[in-house]
N, C-alpha and C. Protein backbone atom coordinates (compact mmCIF):
# COMPACT_ATOMS: atom_id res chain seq x y z
N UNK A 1 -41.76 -17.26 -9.33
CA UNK A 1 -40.79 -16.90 -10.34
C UNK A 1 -40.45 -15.43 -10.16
N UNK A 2 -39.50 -14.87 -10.02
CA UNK A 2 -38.84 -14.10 -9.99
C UNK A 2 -38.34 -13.23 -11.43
N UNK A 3 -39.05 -11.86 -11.56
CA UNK A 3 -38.46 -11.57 -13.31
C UNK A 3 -37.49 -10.73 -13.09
N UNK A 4 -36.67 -11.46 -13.79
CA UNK A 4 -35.28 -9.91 -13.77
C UNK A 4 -35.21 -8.69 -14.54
N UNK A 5 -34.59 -7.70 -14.03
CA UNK A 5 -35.31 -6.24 -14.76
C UNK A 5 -33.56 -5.74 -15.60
N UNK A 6 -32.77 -6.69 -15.51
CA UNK A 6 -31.33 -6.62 -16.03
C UNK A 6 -30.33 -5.84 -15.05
N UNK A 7 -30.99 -5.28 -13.86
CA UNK A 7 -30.17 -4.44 -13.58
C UNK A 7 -28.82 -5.37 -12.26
N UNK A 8 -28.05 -4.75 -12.25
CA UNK A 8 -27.12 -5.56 -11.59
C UNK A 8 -27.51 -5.50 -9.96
N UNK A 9 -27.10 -7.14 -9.70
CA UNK A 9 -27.45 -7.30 -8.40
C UNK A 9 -26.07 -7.10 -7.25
N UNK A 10 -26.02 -6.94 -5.96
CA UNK A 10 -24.96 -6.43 -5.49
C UNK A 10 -23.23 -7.00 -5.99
N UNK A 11 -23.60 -8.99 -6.07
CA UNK A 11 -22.71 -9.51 -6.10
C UNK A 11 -22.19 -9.28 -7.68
N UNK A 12 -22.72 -8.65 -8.17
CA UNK A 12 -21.98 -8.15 -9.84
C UNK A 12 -21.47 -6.92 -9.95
N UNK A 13 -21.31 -6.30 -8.32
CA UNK A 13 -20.55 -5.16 -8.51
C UNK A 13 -19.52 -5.05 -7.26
N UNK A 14 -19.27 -6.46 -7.38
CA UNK A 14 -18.03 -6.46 -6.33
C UNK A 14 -16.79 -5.96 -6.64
N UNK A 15 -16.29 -5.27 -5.44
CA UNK A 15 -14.90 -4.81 -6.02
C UNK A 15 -13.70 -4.97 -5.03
N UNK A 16 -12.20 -5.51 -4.82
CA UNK A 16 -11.80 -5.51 -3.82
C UNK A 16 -11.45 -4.77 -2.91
N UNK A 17 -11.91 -4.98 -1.72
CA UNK A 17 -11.55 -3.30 -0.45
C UNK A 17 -10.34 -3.21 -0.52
N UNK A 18 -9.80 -2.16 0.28
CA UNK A 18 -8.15 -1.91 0.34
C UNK A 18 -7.42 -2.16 -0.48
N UNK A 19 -7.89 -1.69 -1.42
CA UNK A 19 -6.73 -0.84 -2.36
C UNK A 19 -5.76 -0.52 -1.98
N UNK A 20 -4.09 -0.57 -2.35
CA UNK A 20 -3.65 0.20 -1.73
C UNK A 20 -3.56 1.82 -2.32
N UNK A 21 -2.81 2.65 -1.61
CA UNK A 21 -2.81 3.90 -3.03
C UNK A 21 -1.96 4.48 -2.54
N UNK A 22 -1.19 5.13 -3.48
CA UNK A 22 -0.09 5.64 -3.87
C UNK A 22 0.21 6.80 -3.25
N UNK A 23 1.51 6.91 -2.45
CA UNK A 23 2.02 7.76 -1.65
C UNK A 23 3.55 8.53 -1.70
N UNK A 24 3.62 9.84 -1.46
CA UNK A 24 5.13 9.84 -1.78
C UNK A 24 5.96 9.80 -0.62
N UNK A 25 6.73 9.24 -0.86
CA UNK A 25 7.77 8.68 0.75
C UNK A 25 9.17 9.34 0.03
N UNK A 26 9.76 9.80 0.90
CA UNK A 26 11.22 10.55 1.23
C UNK A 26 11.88 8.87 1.97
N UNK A 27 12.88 8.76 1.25
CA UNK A 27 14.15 7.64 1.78
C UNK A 27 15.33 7.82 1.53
N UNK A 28 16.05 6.96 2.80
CA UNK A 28 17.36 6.83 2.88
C UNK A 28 17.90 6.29 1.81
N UNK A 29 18.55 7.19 1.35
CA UNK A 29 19.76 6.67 -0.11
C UNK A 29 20.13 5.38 -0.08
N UNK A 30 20.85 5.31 1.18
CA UNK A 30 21.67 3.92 1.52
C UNK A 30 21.42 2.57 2.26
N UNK A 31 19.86 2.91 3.66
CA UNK A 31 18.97 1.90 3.37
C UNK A 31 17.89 1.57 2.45
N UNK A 32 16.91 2.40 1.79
CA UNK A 32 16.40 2.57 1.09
C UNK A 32 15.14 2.33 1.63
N UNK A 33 15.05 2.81 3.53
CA UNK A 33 13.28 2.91 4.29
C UNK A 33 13.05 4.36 4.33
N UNK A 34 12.06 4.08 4.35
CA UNK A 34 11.00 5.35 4.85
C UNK A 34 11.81 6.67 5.84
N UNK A 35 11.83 7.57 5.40
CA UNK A 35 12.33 8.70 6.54
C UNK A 35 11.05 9.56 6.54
N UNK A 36 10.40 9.90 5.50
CA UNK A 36 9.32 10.95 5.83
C UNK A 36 8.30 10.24 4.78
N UNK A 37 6.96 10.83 4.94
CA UNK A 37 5.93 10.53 3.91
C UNK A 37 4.77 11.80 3.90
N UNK A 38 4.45 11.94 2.68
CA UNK A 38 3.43 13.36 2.40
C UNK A 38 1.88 12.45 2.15
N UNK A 39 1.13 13.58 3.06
CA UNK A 39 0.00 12.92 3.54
C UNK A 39 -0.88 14.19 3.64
N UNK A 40 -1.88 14.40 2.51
CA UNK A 40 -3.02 16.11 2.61
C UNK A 40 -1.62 16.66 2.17
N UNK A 41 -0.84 16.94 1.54
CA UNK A 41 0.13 18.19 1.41
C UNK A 41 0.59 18.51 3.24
N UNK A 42 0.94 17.44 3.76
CA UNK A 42 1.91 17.60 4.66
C UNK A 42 2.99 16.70 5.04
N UNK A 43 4.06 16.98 5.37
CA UNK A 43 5.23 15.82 5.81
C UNK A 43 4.91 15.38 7.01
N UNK A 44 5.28 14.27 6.84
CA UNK A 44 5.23 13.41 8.02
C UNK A 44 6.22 12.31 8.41
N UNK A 45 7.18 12.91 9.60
CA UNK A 45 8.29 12.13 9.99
C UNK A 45 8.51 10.94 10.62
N UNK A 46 8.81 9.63 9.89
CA UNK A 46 8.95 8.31 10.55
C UNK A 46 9.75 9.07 11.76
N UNK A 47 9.61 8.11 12.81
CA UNK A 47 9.86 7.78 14.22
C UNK A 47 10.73 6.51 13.89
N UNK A 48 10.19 5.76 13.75
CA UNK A 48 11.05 4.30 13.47
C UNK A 48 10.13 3.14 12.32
N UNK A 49 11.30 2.25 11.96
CA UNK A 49 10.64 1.21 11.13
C UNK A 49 10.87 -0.08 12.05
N UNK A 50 8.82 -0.40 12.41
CA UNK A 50 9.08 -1.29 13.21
C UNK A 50 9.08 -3.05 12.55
N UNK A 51 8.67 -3.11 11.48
CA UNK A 51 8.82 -4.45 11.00
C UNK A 51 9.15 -4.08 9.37
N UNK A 52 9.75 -4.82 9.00
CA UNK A 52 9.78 -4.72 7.31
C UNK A 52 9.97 -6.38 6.78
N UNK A 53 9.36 -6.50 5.52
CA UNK A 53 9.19 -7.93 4.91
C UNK A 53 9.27 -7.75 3.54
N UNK A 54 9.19 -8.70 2.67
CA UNK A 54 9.42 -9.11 1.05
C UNK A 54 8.33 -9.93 0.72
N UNK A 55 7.90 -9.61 -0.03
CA UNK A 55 6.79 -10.25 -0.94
C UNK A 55 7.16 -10.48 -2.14
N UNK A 56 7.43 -11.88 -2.37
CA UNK A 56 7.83 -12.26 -4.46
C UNK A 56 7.03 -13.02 -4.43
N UNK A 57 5.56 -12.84 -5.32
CA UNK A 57 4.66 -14.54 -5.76
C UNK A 57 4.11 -14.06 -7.32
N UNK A 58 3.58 -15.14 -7.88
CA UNK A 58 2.57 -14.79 -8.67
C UNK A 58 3.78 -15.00 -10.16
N UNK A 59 4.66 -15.38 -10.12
CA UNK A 59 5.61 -15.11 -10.91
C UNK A 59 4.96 -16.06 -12.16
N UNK A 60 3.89 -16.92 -11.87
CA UNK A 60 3.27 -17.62 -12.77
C UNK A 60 2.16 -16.58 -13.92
N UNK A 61 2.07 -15.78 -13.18
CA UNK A 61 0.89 -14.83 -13.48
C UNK A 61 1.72 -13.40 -13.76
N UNK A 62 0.76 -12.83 -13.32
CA UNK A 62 1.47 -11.24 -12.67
C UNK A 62 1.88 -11.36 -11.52
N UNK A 63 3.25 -10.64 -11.60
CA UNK A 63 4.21 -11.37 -11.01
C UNK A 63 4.02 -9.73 -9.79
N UNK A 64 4.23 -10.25 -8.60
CA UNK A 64 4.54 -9.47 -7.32
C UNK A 64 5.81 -9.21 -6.53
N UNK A 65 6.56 -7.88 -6.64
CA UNK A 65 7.64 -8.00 -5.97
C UNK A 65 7.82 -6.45 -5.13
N UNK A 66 7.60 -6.80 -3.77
CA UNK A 66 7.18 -5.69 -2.76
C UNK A 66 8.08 -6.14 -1.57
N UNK A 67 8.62 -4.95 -1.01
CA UNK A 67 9.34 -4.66 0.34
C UNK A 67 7.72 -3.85 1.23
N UNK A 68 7.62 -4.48 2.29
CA UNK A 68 6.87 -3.90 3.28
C UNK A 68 7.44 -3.18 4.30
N UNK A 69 7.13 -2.24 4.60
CA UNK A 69 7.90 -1.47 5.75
C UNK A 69 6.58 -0.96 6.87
N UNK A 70 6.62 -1.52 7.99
CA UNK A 70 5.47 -0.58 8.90
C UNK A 70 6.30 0.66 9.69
N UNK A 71 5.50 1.17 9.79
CA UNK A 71 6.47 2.60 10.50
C UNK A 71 5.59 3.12 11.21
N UNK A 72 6.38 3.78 12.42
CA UNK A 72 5.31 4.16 13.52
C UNK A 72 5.73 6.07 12.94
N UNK A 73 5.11 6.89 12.80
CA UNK A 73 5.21 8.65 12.48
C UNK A 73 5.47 9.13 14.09
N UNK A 74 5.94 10.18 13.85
CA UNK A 74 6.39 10.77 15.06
C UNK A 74 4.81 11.32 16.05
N UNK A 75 4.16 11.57 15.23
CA UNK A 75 2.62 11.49 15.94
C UNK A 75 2.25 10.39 16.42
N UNK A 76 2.45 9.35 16.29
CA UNK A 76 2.17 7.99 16.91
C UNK A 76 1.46 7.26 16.57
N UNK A 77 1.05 7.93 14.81
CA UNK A 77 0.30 7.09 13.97
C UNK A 77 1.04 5.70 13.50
N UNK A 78 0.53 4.76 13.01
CA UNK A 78 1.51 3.54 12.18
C UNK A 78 0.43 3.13 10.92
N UNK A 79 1.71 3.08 9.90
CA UNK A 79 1.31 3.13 8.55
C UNK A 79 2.02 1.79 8.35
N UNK A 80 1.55 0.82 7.20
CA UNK A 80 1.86 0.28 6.60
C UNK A 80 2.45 0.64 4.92
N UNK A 81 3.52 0.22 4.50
CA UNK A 81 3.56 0.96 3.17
C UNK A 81 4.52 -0.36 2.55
N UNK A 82 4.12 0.16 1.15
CA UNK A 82 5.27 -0.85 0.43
C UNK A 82 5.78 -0.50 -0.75
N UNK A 83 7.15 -0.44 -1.12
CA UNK A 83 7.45 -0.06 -2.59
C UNK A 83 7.61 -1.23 -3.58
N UNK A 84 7.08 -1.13 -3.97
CA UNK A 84 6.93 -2.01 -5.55
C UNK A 84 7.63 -1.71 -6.30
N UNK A 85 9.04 -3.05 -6.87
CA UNK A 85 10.28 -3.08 -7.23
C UNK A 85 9.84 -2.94 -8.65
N UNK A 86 8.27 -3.54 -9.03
CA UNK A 86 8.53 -3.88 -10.67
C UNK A 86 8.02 -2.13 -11.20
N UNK A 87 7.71 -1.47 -10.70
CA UNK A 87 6.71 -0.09 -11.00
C UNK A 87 7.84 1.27 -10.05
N UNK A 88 8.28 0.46 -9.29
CA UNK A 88 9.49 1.72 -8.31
C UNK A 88 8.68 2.40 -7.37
N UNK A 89 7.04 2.41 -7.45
CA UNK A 89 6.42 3.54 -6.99
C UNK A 89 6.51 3.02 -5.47
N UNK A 90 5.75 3.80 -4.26
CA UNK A 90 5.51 3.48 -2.92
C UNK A 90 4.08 3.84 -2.47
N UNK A 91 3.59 3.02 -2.69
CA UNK A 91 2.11 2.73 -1.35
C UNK A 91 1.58 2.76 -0.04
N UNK A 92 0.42 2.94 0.08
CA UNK A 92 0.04 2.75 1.97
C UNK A 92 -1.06 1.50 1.52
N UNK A 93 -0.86 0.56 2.82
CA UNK A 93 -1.60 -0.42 2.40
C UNK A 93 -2.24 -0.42 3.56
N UNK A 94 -3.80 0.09 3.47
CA UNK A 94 -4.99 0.31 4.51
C UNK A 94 -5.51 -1.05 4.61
N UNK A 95 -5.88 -1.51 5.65
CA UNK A 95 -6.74 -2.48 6.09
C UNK A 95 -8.34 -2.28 6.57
């Protein structure tokens, strides 16, 4: 027998990884992608947007409505990001 001492065991302090979190992105007025993004208090210039997608689900629930944009930075980093239509804000979504 096993006595429990109340304290929480790992699986009661699960939490989901990758978060995304909140980023400020500079965009085109008239497409409305990514041109720059601030990262440590520095800019950082898209190179190009190499895939972009739409996400609408959940409309049963809390409802989800996101444009994905991946972008490669002129450093040759690639970010994933997405702005969220119902909140306006823009994200990096880490894996």
């Amino acid at each position: 027998m096993v006595a429990s001492s109340g304290a929480e065991t790992g699986a009661d302090r699960l939490r989901p990884l990758n978060l995304p979190r909140p980023i400020q992105v500079t965009v085109d007025q008239q497409s409305g992608l990514p041109l720059a993004l601030r990262e440590r208090h520095r800019r950082r210039e898209v190179e190009c947007v190499q895939d972009s997608w739409y996400v609408d689900d959940e409309w049963w629930r809390d409802p989800i409505s996101r444009r994905y944009v991946q972008v490669l930075l002129r450093d040759g980093a690639i970010r994933t990001l997405f702005h969220d239509h119902i909140t306006d804000r823009w994200f990096e979504q880490s894996y």
